[in-house]
PDB file of N, CA and C in Angstrom:
ATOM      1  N   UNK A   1     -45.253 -17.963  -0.442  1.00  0.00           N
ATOM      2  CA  UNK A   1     -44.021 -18.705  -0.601  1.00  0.00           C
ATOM      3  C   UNK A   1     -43.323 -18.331  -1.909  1.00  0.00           C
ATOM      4  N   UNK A   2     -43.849 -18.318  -3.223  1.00  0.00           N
ATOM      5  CA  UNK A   2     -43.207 -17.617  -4.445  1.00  0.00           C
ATOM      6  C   UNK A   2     -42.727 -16.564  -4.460  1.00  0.00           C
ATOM      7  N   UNK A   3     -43.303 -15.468  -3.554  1.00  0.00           N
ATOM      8  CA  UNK A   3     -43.277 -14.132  -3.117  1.00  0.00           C
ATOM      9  C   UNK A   3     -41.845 -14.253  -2.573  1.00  0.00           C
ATOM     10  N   UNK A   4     -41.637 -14.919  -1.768  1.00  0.00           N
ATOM     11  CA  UNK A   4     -40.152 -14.870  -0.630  1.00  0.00           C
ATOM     12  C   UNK A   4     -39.239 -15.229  -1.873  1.00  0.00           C
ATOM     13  N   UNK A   5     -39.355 -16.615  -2.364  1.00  0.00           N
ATOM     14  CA  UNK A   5     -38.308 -16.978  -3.266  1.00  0.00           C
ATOM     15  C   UNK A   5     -37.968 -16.340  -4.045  1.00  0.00           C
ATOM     16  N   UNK A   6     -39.183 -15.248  -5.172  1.00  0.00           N
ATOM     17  CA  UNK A   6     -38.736 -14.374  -6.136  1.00  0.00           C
ATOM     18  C   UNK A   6     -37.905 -13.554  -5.751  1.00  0.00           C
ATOM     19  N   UNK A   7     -37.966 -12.782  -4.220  1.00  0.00           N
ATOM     20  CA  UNK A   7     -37.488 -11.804  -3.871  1.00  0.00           C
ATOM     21  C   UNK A   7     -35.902 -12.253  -3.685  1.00  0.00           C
ATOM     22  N   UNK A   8     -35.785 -13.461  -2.929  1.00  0.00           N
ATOM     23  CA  UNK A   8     -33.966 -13.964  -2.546  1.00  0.00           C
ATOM     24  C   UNK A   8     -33.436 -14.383  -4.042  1.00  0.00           C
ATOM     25  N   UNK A   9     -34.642 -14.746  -5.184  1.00  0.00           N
ATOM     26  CA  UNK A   9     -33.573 -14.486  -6.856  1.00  0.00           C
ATOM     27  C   UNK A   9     -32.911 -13.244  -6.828  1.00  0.00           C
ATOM     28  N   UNK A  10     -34.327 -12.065  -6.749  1.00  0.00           N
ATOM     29  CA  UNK A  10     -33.448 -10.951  -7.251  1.00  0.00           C
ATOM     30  C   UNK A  10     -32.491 -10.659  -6.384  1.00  0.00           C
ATOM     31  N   UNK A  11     -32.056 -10.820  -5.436  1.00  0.00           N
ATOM     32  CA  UNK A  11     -31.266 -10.442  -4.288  1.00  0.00           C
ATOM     33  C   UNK A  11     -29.980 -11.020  -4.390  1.00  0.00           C
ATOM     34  N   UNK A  12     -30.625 -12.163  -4.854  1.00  0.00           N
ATOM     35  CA  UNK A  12     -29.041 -12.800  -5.435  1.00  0.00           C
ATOM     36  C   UNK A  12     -28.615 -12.341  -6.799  1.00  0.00           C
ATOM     37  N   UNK A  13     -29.210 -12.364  -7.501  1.00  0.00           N
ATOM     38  CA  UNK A  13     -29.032 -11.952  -8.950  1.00  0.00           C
ATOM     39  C   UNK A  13     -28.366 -10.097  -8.774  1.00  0.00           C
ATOM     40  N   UNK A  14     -29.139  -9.262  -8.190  1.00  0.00           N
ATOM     41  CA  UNK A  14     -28.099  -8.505  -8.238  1.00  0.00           C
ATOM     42  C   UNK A  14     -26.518  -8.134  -7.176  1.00  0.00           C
ATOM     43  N   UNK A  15     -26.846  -9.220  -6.089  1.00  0.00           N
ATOM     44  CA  UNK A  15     -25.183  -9.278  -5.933  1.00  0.00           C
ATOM     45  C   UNK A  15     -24.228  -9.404  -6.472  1.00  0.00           C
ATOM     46  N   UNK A  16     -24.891 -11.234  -7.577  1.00  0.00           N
ATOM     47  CA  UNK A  16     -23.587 -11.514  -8.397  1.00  0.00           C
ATOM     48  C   UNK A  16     -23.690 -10.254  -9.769  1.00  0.00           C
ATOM     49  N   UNK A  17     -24.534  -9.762  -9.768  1.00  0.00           N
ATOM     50  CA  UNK A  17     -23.884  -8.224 -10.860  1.00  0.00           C
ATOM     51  C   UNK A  17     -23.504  -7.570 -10.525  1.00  0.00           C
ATOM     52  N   UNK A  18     -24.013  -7.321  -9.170  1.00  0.00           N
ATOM     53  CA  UNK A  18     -22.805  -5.838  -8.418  1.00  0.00           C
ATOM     54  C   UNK A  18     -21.154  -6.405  -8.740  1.00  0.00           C
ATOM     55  N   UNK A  19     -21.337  -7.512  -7.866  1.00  0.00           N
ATOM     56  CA  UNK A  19     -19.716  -8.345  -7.569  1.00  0.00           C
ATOM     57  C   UNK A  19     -19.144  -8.633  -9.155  1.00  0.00           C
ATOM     58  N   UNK A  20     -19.833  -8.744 -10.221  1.00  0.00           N
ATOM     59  CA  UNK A  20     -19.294  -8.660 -11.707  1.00  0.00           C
ATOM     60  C   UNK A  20     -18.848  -7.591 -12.310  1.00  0.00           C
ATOM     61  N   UNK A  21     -19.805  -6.554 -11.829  1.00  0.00           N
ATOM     62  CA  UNK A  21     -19.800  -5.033 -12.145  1.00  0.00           C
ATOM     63  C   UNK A  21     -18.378  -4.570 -11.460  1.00  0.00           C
ATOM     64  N   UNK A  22     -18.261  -4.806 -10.274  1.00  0.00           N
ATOM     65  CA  UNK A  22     -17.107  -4.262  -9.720  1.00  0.00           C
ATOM     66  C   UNK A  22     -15.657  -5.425  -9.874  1.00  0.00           C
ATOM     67  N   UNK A  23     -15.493  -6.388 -10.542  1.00  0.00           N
ATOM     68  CA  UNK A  23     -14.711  -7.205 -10.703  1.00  0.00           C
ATOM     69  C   UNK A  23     -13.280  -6.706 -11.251  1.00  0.00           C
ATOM     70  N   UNK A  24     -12.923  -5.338 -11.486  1.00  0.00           N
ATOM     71  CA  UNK A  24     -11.848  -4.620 -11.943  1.00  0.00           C
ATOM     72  C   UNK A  24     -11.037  -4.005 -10.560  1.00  0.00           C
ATOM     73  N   UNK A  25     -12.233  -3.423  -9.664  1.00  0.00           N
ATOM     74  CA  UNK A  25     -11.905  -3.092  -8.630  1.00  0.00           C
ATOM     75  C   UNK A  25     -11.629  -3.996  -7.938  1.00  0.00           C
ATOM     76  N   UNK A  26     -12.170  -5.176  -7.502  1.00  0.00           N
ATOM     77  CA  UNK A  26     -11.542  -5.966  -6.931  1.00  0.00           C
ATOM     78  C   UNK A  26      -9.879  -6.896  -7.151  1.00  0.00           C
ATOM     79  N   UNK A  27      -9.152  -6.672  -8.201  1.00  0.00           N
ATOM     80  CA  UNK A  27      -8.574  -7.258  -8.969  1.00  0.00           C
ATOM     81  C   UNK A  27      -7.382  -6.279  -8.331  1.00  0.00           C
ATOM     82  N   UNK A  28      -7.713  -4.779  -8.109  1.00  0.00           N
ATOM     83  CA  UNK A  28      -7.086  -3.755  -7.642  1.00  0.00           C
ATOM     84  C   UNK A  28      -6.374  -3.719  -6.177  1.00  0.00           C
ATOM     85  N   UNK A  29      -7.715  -4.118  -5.634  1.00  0.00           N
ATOM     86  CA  UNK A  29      -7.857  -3.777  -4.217  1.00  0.00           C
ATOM     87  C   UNK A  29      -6.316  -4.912  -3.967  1.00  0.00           C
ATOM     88  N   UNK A  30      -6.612  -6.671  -4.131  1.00  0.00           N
ATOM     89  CA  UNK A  30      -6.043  -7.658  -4.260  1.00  0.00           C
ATOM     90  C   UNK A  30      -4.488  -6.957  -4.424  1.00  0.00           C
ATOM     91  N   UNK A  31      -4.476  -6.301  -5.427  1.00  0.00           N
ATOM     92  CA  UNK A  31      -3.038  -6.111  -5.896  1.00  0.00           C
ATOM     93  C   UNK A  31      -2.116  -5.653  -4.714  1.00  0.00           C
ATOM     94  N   UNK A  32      -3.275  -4.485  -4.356  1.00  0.00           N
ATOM     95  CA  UNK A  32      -2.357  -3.308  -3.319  1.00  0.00           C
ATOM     96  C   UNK A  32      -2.236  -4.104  -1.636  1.00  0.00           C
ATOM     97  N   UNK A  33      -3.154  -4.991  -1.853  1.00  0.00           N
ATOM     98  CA  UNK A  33      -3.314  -6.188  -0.175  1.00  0.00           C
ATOM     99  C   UNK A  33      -2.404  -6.730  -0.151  1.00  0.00           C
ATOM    100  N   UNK A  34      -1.865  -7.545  -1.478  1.00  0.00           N
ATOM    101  CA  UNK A  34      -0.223  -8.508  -1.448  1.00  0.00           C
ATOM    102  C   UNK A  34       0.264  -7.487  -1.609  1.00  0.00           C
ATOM    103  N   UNK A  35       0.595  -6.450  -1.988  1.00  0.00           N
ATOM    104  CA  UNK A  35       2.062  -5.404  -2.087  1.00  0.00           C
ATOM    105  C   UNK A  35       1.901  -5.002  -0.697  1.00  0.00           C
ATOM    106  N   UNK A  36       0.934  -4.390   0.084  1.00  0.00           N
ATOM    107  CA  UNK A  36       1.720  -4.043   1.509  1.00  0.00           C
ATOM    108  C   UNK A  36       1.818  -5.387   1.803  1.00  0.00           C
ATOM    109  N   UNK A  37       1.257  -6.776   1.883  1.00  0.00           N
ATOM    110  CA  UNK A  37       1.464  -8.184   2.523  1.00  0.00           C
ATOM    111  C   UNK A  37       3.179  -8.281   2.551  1.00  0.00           C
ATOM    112  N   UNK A  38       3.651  -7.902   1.269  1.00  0.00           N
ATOM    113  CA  UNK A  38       4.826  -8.226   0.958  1.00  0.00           C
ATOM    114  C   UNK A  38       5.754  -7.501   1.731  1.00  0.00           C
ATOM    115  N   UNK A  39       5.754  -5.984   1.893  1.00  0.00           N
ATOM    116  CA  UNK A  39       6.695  -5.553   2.707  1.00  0.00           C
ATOM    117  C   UNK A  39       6.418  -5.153   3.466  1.00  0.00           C
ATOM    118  N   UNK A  40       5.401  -4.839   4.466  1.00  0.00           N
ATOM    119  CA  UNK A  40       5.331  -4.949   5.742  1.00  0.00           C
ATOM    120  C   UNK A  40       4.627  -5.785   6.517  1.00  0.00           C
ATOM    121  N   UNK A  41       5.330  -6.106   7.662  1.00  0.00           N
ATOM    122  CA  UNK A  41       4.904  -7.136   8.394  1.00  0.00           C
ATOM    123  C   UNK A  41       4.935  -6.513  10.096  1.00  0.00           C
ATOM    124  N   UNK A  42       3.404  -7.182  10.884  1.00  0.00           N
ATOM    125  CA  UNK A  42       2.954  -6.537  11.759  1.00  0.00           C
ATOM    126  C   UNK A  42       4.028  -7.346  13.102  1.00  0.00           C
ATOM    127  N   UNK A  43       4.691  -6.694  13.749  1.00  0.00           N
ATOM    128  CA  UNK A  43       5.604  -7.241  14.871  1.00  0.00           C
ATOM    129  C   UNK A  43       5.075  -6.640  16.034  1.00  0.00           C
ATOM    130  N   UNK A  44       5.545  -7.137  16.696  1.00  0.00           N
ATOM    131  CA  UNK A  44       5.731  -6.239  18.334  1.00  0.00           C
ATOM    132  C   UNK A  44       4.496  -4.937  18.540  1.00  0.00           C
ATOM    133  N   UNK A  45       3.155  -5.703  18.083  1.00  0.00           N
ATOM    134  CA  UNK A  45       2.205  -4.536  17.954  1.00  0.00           C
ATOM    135  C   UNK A  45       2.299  -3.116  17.247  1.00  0.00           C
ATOM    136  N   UNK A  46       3.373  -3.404  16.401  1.00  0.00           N
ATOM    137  CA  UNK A  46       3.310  -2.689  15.379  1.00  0.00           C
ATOM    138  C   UNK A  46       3.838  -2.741  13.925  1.00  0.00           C
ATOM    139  N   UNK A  47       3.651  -1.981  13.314  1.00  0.00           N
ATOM    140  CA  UNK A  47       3.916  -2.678  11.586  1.00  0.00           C
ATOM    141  C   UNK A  47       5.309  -2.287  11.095  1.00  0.00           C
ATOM    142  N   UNK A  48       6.316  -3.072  10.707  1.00  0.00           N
ATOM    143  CA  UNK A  48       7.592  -2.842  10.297  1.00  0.00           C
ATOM    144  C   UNK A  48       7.514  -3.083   8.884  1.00  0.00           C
ATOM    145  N   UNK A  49       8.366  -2.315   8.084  1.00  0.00           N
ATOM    146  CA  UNK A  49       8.613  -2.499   6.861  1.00  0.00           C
ATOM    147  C   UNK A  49      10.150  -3.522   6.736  1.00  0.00           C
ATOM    148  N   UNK A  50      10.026  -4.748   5.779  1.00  0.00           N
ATOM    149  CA  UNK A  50      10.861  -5.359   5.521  1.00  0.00           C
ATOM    150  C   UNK A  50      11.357  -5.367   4.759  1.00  0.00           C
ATOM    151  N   UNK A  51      10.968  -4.789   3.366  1.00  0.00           N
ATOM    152  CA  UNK A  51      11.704  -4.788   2.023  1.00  0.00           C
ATOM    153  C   UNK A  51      11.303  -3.618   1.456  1.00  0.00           C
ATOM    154  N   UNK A  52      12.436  -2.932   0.561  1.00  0.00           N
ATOM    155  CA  UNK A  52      12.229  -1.666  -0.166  1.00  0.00           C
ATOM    156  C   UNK A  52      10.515  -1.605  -0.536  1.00  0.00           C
ATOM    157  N   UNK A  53      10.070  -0.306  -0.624  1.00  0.00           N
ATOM    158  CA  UNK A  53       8.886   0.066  -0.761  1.00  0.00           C
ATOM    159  C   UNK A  53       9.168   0.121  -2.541  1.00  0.00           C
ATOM    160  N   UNK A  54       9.828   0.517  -3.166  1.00  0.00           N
ATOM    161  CA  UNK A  54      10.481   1.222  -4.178  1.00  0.00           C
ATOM    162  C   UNK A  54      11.159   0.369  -4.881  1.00  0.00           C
ATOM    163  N   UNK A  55      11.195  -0.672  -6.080  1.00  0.00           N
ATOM    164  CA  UNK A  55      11.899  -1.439  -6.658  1.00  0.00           C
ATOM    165  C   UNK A  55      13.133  -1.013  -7.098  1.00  0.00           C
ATOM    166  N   UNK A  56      13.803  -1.809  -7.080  1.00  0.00           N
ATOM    167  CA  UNK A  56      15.630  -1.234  -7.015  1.00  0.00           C
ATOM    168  C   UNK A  56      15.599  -0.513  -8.749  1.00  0.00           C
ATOM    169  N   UNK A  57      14.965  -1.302  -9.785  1.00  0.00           N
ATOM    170  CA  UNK A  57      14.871  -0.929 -11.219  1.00  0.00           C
ATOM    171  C   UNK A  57      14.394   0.739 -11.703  1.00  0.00           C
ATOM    172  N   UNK A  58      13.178   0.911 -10.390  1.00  0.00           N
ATOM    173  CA  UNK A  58      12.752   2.410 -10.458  1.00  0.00           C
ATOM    174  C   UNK A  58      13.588   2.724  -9.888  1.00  0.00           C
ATOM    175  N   UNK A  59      14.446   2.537  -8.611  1.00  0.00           N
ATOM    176  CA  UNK A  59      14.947   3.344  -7.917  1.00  0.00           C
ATOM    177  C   UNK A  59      16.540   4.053  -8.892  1.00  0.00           C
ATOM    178  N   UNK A  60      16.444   3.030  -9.893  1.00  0.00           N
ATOM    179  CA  UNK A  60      18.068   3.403 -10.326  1.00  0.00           C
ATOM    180  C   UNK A  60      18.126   4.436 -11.725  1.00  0.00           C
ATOM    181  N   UNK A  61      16.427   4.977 -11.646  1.00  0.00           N
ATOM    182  CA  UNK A  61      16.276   5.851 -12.804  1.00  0.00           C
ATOM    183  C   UNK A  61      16.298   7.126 -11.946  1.00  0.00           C
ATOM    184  N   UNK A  62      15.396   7.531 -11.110  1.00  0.00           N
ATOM    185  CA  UNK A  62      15.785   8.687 -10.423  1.00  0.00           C
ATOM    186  C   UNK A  62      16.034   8.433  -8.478  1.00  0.00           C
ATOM    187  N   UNK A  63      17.144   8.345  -8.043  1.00  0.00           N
ATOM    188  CA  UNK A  63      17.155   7.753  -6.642  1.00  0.00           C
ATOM    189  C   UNK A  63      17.325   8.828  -5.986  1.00  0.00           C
ATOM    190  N   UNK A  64      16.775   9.922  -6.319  1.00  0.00           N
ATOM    191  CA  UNK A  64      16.655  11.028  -5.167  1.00  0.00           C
ATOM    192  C   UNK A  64      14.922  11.168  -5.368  1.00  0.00           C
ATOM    193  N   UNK A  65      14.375  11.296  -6.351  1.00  0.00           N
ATOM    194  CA  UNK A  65      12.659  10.725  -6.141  1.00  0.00           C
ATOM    195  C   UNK A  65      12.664   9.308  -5.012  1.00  0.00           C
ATOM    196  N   UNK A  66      12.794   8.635  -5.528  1.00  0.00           N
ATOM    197  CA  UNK A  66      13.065   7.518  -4.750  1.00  0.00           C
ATOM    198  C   UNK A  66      12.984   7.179  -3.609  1.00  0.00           C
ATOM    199  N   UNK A  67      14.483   8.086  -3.039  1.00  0.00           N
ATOM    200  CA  UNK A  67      14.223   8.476  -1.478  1.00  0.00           C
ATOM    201  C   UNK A  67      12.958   9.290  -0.466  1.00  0.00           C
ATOM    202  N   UNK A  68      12.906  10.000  -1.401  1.00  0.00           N
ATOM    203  CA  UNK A  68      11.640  10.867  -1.149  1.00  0.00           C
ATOM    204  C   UNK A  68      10.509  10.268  -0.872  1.00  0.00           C
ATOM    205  N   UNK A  69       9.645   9.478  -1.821  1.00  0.00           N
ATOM    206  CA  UNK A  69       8.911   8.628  -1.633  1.00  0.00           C
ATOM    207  C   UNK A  69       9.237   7.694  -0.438  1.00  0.00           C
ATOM    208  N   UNK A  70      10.390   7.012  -0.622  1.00  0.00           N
ATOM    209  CA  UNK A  70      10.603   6.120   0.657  1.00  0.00           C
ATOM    210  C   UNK A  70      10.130   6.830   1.959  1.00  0.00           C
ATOM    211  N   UNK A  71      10.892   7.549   2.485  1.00  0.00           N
ATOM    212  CA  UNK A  71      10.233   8.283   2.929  1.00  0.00           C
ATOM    213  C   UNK A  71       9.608   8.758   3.849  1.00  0.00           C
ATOM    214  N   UNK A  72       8.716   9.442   2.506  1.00  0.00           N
ATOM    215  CA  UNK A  72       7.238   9.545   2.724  1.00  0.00           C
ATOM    216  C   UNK A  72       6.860   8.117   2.820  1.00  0.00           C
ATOM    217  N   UNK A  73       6.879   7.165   2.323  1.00  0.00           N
ATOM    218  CA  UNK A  73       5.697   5.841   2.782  1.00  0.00           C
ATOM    219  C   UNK A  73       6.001   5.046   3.721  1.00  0.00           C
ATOM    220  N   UNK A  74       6.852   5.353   4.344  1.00  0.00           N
ATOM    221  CA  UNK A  74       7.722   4.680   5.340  1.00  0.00           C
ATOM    222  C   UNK A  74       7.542   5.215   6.862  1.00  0.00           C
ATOM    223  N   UNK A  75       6.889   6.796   6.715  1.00  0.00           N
ATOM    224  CA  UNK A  75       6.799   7.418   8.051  1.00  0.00           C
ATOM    225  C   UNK A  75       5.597   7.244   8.640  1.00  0.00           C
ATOM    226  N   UNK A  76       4.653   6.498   8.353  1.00  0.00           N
ATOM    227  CA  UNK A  76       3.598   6.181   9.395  1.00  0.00           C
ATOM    228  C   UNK A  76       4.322   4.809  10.093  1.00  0.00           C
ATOM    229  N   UNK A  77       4.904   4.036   9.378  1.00  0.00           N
ATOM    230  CA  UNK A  77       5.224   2.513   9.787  1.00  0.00           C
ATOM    231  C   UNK A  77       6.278   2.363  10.499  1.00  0.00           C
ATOM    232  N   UNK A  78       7.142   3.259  11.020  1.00  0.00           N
ATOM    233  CA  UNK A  78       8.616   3.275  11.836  1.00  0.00           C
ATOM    234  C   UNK A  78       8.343   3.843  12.860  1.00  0.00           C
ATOM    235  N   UNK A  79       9.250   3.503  13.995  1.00  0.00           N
ATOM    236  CA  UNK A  79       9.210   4.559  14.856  1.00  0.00           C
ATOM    237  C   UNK A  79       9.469   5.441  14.948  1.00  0.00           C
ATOM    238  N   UNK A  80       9.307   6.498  16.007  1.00  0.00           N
ATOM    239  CA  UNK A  80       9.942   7.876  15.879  1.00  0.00           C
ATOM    240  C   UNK A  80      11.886   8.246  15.510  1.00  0.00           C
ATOM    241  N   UNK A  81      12.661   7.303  16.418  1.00  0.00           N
ATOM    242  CA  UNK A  81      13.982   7.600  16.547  1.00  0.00           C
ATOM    243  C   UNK A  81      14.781   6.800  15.037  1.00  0.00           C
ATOM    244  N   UNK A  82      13.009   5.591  14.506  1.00  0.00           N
ATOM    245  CA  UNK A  82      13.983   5.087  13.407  1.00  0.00           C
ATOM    246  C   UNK A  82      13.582   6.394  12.222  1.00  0.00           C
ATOM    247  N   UNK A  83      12.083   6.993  12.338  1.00  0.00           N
ATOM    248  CA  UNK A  83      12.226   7.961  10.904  1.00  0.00           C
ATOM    249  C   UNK A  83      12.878   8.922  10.962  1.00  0.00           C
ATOM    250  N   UNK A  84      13.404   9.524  12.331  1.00  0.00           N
ATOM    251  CA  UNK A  84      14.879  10.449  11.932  1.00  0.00           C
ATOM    252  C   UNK A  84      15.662  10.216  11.695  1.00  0.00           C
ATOM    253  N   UNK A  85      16.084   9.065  12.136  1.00  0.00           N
ATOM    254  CA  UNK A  85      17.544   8.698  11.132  1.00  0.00           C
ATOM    255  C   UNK A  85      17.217   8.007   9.653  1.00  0.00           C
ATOM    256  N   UNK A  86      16.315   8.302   9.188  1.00  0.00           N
ATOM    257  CA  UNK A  86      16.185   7.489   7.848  1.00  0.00           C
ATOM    258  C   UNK A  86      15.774   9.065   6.908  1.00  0.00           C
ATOM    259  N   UNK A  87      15.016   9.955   7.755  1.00  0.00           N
ATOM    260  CA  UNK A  87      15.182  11.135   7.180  1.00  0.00           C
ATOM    261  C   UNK A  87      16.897  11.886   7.089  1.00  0.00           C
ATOM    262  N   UNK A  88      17.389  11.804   8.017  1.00  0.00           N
ATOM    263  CA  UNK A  88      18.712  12.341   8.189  1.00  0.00           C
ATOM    264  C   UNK A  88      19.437  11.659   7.472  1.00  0.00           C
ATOM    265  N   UNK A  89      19.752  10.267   7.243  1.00  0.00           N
ATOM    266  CA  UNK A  89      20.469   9.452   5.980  1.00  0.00           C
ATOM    267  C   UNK A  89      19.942  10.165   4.255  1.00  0.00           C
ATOM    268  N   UNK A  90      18.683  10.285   4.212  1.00  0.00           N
ATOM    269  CA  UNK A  90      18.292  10.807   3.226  1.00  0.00           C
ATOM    270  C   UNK A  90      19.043  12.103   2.702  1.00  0.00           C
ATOM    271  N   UNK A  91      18.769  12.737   3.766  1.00  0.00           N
ATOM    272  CA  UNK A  91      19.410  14.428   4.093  1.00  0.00           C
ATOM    273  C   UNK A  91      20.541  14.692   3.686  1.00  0.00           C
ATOM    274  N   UNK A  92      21.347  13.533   4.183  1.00  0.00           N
ATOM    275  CA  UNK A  92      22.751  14.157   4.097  1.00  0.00           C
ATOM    276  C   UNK A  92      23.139  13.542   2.663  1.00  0.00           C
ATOM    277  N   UNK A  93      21.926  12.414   1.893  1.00  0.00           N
ATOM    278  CA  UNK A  93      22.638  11.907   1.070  1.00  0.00           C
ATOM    279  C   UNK A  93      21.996  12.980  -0.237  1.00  0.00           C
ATOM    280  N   UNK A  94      21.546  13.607   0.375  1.00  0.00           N
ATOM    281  CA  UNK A  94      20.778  14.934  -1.161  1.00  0.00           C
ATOM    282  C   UNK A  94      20.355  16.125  -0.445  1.00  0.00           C
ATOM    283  N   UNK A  95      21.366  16.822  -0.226  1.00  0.00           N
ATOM    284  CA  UNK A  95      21.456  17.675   0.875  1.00  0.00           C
ATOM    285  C   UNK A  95      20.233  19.339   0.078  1.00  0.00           C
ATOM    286  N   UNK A  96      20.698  19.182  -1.151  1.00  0.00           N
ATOM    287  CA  UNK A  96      19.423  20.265  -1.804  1.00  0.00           C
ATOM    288  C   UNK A  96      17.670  19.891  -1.894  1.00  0.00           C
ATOM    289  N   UNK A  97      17.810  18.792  -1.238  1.00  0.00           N
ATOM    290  CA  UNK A  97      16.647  18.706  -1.622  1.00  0.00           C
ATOM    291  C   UNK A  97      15.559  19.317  -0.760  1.00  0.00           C
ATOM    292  N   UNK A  98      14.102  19.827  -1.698  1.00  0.00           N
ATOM    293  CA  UNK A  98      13.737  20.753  -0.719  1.00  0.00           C
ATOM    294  C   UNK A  98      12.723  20.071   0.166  1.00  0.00           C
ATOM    295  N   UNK A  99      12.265  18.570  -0.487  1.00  0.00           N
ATOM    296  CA  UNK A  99      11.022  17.784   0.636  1.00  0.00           C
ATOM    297  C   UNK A  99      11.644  17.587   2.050  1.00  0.00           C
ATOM    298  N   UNK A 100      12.821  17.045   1.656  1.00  0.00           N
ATOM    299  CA  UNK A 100      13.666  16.451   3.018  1.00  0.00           C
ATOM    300  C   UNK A 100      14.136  17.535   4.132  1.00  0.00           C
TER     301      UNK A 100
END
């Protein structure tokens, strides 16, 4: 019987150090869970983006990066006929650019 109990201390004892040990990462993970929570939202069996990916404050330092990124983080989550026209809006609005 001491035998069992010693063993579920240490078992517990090093969870709550793992889970202490990694307490930075978790703090992380959290961050990036509410930032997609925030702008995309799962509809019609699939995931729509609702609000800029890209804060308007970054976006107004370089808004052809900007677009780019958009994007890019935007093309798994749209449909097909909406990421061509969001590539093609891009396109025509920075016509040198060489990602687009």
């Amino acid at each position: 019987m001491k035998l069992r109990i010693s063993i579920w201390i240490v078992v517990i004892a090093v969870c709550v150090g793992l889970g202490l040990w990694q307490r930075g990462n978790l703090g992380l993970i959290w961050r990036e869970y509410s930032s997609l929570h925030r702008h995309i939202k799962y509809e019609d069996h699939s995931m729509k983006i609702h609000s800029p990916l890209i804060p308007l404050t970054v976006a107004k330092e370089d808004p052809e990066a900007a677009a780019v990124v958009e994007v890019r983080l935007s093309r798994s989550y749209r449909e097909p006929d909406e990421k061509i026209e969001t590539v093609a809006d891009k396109l025509l609005e920075y016509p040198d650019n060489k990602f687009l």
